[in-house]
PDB file of N, CA and C in Angstrom:
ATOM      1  N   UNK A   1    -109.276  55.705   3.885  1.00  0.00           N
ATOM      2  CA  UNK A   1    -108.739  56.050   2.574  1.00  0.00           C
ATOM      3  C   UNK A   1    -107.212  55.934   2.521  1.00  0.00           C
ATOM      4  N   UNK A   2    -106.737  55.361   3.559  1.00  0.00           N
ATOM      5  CA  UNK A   2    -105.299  55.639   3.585  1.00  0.00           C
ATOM      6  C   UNK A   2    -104.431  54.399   2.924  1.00  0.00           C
ATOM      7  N   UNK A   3    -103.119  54.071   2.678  1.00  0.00           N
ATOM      8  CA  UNK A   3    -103.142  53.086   1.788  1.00  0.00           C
ATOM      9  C   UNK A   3    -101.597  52.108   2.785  1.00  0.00           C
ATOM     10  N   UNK A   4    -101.389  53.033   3.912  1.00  0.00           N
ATOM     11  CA  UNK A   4    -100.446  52.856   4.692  1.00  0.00           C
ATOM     12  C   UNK A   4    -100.324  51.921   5.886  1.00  0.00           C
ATOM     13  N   UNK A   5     -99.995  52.124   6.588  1.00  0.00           N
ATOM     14  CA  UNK A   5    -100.226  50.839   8.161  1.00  0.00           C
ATOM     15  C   UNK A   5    -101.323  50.223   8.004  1.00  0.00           C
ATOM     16  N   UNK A   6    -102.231  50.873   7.816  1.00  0.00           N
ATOM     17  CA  UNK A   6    -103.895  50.161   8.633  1.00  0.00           C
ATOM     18  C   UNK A   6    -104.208  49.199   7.073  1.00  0.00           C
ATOM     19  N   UNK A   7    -103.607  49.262   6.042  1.00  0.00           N
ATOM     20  CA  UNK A   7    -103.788  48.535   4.665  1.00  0.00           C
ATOM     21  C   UNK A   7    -102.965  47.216   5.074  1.00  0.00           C
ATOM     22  N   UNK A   8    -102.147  47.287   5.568  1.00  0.00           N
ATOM     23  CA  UNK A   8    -101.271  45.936   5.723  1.00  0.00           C
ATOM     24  C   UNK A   8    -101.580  45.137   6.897  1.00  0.00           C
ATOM     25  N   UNK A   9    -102.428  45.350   7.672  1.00  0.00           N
ATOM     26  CA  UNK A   9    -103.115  44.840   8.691  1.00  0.00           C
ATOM     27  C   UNK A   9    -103.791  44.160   8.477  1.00  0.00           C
ATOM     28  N   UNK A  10    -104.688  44.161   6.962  1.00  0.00           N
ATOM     29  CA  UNK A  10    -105.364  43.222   6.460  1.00  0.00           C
ATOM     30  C   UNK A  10    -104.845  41.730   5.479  1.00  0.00           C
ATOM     31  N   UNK A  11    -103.773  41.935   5.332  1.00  0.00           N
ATOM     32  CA  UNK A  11    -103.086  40.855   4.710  1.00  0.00           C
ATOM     33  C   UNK A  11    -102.644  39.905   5.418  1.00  0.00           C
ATOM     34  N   UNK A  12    -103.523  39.073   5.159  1.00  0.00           N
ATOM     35  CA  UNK A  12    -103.276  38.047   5.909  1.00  0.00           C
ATOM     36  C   UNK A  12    -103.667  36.460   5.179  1.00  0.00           C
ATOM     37  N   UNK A  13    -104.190  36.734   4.197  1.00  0.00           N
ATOM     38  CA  UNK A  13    -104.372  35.466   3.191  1.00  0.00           C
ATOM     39  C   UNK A  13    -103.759  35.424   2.234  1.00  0.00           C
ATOM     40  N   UNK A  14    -103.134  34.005   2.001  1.00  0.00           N
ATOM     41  CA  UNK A  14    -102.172  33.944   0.789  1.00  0.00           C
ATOM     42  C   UNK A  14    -102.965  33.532  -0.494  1.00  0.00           C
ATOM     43  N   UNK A  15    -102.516  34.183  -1.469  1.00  0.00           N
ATOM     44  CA  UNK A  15    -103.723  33.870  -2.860  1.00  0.00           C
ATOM     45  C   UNK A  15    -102.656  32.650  -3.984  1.00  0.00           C
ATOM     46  N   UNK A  16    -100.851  32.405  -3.102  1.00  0.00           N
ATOM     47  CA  UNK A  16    -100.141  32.488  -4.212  1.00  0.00           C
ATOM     48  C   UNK A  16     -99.522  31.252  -3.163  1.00  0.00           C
ATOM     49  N   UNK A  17     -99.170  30.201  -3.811  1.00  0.00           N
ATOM     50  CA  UNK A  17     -98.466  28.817  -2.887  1.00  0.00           C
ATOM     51  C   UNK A  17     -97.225  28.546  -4.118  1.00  0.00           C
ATOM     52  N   UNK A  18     -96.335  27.284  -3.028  1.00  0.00           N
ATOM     53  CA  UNK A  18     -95.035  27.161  -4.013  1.00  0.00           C
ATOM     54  C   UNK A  18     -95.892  25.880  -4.937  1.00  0.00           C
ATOM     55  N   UNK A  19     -95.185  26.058  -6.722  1.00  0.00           N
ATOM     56  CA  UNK A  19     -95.464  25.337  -7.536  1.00  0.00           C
ATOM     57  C   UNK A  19     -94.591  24.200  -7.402  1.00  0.00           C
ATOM     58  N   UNK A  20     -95.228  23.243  -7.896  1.00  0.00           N
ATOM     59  CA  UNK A  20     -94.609  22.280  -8.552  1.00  0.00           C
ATOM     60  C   UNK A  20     -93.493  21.821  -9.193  1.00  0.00           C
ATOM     61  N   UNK A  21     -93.969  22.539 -10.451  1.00  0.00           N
ATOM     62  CA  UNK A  21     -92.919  22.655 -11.360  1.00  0.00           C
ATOM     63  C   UNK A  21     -91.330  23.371 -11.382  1.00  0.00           C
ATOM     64  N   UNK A  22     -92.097  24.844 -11.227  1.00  0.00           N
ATOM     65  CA  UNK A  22     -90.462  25.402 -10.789  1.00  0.00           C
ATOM     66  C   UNK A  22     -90.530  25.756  -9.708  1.00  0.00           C
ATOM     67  N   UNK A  23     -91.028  25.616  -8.986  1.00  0.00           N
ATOM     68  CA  UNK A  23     -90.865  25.839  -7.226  1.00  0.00           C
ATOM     69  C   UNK A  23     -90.957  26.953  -6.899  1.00  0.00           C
ATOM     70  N   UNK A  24     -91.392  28.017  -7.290  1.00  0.00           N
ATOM     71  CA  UNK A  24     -91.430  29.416  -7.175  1.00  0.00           C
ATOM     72  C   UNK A  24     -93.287  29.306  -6.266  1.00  0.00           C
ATOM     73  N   UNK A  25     -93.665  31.060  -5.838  1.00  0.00           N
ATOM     74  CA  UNK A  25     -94.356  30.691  -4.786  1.00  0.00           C
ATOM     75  C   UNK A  25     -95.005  31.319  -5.740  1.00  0.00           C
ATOM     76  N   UNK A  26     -95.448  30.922  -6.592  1.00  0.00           N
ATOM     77  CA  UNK A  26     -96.142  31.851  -7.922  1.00  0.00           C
ATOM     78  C   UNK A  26     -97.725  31.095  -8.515  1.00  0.00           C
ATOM     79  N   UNK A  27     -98.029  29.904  -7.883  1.00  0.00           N
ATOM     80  CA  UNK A  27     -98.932  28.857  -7.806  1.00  0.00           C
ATOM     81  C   UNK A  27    -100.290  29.884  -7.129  1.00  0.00           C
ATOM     82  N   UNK A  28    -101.553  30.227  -7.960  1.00  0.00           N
ATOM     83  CA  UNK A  28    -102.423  30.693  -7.482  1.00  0.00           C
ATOM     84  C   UNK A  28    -103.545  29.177  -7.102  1.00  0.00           C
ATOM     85  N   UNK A  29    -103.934  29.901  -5.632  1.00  0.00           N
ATOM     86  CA  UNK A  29    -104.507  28.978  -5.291  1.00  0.00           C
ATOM     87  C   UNK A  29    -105.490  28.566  -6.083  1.00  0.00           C
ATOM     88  N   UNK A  30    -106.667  29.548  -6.076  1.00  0.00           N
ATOM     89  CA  UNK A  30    -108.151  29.631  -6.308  1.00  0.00           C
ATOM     90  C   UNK A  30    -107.916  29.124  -8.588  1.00  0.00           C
ATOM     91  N   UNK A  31    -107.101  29.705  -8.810  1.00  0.00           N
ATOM     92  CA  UNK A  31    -107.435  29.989 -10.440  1.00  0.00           C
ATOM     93  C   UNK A  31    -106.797  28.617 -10.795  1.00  0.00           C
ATOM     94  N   UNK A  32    -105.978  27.859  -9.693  1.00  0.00           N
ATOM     95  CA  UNK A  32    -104.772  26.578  -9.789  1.00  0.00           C
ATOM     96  C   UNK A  32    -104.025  27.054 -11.065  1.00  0.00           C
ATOM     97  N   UNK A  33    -103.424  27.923 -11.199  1.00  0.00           N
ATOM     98  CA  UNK A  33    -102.476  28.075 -12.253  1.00  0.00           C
ATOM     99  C   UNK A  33    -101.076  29.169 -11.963  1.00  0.00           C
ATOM    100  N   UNK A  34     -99.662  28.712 -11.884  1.00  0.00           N
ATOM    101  CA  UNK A  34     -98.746  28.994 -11.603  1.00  0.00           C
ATOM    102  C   UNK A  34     -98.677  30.371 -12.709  1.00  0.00           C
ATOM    103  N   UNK A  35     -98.173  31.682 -12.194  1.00  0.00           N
ATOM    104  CA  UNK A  35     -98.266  32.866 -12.848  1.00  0.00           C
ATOM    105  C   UNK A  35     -96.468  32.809 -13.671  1.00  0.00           C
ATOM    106  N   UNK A  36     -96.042  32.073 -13.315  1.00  0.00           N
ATOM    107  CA  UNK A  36     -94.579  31.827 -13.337  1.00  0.00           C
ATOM    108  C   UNK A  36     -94.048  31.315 -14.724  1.00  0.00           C
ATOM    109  N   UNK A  37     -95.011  29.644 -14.660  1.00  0.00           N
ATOM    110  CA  UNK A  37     -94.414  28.692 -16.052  1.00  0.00           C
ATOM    111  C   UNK A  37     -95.715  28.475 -16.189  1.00  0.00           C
ATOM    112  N   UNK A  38     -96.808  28.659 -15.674  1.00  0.00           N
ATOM    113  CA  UNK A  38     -97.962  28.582 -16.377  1.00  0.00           C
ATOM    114  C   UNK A  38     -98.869  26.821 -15.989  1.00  0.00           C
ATOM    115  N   UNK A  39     -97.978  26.194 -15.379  1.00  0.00           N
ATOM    116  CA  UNK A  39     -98.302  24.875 -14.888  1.00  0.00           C
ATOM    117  C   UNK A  39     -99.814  25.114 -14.690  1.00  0.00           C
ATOM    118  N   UNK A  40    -100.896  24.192 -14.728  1.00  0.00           N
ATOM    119  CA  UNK A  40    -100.311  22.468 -15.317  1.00  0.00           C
ATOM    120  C   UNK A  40    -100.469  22.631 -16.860  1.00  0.00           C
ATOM    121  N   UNK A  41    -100.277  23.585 -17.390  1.00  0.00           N
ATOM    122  CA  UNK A  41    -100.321  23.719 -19.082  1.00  0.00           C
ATOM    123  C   UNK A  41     -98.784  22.935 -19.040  1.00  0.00           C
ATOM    124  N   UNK A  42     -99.055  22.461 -20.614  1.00  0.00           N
ATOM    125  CA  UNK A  42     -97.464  20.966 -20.545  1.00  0.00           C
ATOM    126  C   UNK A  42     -96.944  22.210 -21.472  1.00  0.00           C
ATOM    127  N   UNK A  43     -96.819  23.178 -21.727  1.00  0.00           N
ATOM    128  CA  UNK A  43     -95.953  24.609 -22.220  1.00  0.00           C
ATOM    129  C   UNK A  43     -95.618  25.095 -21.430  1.00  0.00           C
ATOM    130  N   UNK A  44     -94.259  25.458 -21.237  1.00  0.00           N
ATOM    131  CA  UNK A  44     -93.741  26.665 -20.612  1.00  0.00           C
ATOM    132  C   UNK A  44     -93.778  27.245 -20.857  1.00  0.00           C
ATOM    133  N   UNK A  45     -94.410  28.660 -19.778  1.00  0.00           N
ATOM    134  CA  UNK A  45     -94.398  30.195 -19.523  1.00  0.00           C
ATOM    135  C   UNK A  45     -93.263  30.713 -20.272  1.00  0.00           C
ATOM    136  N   UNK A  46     -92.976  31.273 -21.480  1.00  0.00           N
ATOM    137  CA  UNK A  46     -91.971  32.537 -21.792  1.00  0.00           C
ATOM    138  C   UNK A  46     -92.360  33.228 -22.825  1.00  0.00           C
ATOM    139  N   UNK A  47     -91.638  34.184 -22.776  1.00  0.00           N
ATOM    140  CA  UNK A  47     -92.127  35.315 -23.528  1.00  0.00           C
ATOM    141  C   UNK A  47     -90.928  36.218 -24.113  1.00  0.00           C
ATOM    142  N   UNK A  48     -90.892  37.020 -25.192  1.00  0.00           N
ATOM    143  CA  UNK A  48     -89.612  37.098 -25.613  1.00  0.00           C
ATOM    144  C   UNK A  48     -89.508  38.488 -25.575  1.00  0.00           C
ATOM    145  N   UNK A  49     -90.063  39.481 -24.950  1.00  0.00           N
ATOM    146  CA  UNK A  49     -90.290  40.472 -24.236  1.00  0.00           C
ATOM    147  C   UNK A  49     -89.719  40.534 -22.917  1.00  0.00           C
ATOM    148  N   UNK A  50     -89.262  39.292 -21.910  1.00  0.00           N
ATOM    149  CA  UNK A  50     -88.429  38.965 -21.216  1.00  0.00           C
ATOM    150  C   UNK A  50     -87.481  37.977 -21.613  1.00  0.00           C
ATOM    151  N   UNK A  51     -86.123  39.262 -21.746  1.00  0.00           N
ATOM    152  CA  UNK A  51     -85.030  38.129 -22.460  1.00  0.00           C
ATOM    153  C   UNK A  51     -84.260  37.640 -21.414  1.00  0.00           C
ATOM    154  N   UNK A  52     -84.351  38.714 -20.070  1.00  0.00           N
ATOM    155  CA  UNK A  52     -83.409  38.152 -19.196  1.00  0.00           C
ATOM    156  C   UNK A  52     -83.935  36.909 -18.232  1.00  0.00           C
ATOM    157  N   UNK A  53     -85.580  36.831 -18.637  1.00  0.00           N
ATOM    158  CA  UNK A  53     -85.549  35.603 -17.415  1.00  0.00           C
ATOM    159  C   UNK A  53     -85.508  34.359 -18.286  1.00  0.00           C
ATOM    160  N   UNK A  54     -85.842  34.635 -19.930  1.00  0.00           N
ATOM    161  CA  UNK A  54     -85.769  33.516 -20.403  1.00  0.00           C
ATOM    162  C   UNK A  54     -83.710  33.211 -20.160  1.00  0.00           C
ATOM    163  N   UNK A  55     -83.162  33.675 -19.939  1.00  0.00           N
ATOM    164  CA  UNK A  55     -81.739  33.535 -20.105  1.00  0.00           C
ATOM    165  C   UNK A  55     -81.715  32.886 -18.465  1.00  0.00           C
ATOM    166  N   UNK A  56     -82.151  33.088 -17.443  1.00  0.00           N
ATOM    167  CA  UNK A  56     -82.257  32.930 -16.446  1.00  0.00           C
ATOM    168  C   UNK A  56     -82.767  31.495 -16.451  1.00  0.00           C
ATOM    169  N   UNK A  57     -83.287  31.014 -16.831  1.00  0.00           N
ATOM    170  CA  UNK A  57     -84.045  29.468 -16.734  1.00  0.00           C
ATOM    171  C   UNK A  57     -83.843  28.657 -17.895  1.00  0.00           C
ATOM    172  N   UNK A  58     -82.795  29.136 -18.661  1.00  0.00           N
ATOM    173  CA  UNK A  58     -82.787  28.019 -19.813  1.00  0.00           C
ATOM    174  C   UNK A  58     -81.487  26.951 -19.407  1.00  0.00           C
ATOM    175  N   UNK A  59     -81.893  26.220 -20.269  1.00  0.00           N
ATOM    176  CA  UNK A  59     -80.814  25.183 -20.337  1.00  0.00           C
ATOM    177  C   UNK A  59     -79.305  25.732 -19.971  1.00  0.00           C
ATOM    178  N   UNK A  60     -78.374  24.966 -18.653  1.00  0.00           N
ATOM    179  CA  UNK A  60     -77.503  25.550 -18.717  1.00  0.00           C
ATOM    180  C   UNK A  60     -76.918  26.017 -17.292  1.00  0.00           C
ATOM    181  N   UNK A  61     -78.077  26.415 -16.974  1.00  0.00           N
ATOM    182  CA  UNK A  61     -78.288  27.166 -15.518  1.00  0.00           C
ATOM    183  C   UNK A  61     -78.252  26.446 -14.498  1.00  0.00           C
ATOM    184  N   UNK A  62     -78.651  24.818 -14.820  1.00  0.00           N
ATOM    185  CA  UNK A  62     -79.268  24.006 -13.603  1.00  0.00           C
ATOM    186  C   UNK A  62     -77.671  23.027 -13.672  1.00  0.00           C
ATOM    187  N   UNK A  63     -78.263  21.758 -13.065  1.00  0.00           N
ATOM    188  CA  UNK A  63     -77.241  20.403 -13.185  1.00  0.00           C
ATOM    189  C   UNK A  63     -77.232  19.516 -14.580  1.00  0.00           C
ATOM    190  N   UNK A  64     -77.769  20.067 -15.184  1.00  0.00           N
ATOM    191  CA  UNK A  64     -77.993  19.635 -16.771  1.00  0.00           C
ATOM    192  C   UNK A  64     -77.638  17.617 -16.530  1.00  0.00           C
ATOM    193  N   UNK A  65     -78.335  16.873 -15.630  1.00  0.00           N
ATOM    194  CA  UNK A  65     -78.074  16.283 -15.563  1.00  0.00           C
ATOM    195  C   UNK A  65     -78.106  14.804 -16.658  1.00  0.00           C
ATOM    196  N   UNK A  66     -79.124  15.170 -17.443  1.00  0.00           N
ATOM    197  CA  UNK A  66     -78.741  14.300 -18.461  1.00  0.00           C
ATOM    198  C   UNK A  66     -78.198  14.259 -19.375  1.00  0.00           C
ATOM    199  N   UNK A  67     -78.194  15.839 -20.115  1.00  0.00           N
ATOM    200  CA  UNK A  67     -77.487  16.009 -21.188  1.00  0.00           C
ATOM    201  C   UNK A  67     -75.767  15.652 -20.741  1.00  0.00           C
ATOM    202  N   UNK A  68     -75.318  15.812 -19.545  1.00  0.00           N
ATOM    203  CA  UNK A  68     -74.474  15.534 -18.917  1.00  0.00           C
ATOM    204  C   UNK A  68     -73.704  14.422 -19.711  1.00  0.00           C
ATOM    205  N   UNK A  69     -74.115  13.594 -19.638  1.00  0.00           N
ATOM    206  CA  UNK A  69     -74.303  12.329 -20.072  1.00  0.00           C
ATOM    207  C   UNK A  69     -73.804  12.174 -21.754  1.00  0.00           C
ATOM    208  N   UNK A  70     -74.738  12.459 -22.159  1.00  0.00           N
ATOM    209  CA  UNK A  70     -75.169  12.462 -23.719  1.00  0.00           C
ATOM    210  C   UNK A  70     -73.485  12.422 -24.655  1.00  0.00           C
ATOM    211  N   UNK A  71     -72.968  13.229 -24.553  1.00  0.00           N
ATOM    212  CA  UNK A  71     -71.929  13.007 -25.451  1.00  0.00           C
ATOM    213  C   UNK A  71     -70.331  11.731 -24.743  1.00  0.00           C
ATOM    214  N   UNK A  72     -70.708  11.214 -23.536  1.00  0.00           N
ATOM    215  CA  UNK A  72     -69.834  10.163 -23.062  1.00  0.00           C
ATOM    216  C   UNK A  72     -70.938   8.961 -23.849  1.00  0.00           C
ATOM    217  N   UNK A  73     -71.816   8.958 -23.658  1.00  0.00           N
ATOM    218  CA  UNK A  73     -73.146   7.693 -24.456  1.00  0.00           C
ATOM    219  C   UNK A  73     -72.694   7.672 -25.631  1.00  0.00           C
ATOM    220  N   UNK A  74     -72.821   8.760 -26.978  1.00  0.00           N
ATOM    221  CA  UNK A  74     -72.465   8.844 -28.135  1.00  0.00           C
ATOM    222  C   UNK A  74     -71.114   8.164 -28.417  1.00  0.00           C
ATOM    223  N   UNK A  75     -70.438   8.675 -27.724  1.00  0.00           N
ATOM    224  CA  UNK A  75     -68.401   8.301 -28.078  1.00  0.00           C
ATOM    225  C   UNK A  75     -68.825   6.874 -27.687  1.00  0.00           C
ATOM    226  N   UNK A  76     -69.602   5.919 -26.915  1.00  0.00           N
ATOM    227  CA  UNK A  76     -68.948   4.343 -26.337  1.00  0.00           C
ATOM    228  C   UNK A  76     -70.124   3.538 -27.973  1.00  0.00           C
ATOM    229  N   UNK A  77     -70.869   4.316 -28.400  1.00  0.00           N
ATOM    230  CA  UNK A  77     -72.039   3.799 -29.787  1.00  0.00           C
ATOM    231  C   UNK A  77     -70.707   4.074 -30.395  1.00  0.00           C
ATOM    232  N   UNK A  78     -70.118   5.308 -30.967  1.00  0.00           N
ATOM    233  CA  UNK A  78     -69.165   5.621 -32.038  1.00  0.00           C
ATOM    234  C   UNK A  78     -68.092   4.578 -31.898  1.00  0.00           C
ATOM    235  N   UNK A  79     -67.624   4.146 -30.823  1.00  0.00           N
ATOM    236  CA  UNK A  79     -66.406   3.618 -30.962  1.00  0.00           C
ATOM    237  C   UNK A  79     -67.030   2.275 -31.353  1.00  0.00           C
ATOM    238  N   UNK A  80     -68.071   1.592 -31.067  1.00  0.00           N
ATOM    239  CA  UNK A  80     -68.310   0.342 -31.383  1.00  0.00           C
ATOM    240  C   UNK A  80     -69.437   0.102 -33.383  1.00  0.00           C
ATOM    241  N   UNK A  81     -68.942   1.032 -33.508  1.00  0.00           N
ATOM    242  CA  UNK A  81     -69.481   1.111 -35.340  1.00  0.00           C
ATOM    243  C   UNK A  81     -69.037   0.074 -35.979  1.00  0.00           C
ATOM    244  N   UNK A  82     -67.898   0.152 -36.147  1.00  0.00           N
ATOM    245  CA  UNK A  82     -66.748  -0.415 -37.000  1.00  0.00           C
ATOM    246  C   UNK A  82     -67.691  -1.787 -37.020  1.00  0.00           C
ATOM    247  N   UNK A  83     -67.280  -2.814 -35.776  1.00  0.00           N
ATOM    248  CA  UNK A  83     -68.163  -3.897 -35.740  1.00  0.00           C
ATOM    249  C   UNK A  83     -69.110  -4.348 -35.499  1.00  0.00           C
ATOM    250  N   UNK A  84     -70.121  -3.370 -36.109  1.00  0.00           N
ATOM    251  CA  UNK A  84     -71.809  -3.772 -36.401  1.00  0.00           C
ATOM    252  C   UNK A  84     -72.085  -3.820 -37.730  1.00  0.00           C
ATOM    253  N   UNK A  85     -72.471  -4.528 -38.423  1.00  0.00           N
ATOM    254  CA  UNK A  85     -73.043  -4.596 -39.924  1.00  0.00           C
ATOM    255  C   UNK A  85     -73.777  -3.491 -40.347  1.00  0.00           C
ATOM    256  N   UNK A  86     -73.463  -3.500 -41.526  1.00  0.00           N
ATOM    257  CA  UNK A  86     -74.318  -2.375 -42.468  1.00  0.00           C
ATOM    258  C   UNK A  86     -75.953  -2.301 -41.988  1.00  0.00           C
ATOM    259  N   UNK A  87     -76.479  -3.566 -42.103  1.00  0.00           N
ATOM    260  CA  UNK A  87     -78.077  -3.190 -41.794  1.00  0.00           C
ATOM    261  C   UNK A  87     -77.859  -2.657 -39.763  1.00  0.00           C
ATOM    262  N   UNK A  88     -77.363  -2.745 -39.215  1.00  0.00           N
ATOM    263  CA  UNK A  88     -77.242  -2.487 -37.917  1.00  0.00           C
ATOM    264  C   UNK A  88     -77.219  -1.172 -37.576  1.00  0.00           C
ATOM    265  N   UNK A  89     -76.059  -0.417 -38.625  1.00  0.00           N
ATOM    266  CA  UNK A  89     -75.947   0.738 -38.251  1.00  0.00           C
ATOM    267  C   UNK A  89     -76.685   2.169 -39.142  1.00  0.00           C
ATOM    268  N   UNK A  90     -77.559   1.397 -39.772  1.00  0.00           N
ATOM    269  CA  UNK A  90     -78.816   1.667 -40.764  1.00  0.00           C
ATOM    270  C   UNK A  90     -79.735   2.057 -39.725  1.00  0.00           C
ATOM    271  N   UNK A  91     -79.839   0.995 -39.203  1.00  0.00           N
ATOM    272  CA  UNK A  91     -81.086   1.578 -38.011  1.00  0.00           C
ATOM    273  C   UNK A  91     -80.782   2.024 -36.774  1.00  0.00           C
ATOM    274  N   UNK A  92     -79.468   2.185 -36.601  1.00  0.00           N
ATOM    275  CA  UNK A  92     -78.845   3.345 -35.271  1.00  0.00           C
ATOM    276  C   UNK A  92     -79.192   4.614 -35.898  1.00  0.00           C
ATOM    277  N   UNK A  93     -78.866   4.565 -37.235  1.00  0.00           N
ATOM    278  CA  UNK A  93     -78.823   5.918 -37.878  1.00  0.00           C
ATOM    279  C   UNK A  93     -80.427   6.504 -38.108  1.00  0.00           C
ATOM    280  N   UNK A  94     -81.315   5.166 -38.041  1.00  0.00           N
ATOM    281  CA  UNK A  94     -82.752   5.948 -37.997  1.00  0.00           C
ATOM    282  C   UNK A  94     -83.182   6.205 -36.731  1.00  0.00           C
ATOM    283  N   UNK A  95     -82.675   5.289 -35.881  1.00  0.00           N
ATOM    284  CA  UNK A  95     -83.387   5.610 -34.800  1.00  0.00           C
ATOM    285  C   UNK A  95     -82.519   6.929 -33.873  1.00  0.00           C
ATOM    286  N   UNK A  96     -81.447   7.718 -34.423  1.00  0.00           N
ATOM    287  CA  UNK A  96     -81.097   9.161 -34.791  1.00  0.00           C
ATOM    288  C   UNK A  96     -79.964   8.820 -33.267  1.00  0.00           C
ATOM    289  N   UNK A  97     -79.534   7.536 -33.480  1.00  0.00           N
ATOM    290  CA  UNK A  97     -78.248   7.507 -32.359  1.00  0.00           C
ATOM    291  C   UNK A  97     -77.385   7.504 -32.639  1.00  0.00           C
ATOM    292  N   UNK A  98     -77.130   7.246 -33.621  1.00  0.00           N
ATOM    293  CA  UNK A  98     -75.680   8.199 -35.124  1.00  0.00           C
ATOM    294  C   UNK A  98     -75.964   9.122 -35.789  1.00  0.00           C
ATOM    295  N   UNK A  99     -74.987   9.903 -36.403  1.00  0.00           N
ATOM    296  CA  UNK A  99     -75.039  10.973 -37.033  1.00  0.00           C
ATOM    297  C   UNK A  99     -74.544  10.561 -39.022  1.00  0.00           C
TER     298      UNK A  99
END
């Protein structure tokens, strides 16, 4: 009945492996579903009842490596406007690479 030493003697199987997705060891084996982000559902795990882990894993946090990018891409399209024709920059503007 005791819940002390002789309880932890029995642990010895892991129910929980590292995921995929966010690499956390939160991946249940048997149910295959990460308790974490919820993998392989194509939704991420959050909840807005946890504000600090959503603040913890959002955009921002990591190497933001593409957005990185994104506004040096925009300025070298912007600077070359001037000399593209009207129907040209008609369909930059649909295909939402101008503003």
């Amino acid at each position: 009945m005791t819940k002390g030493t002789w309880s932890f003697g029995k642990r010895r199987n892991k129910s929980h492996t590292l995921c995929v997705r966010c690499g956390r060891r939160s991946f249940h084996i048997q149910k295959s579903c990460c308790s974490t982000c919820a993998y392989p559902a194509a939704r991420k795990r959050t909840y807005n009842w946890s504000v600090k882990a959503i603040r913890r894993k959002t955009t921002g946090t990591g190497t933001i490596r593409y957005l990185r990018n994104v506004p040096h891409r925009f300025k070298t399209i912007s600077e070359k406007v001037p000399k593209l024709s009207q129907r040209t920059r008609q369909r930059l503007h649909h295909l939402k690479l101008l503003f």
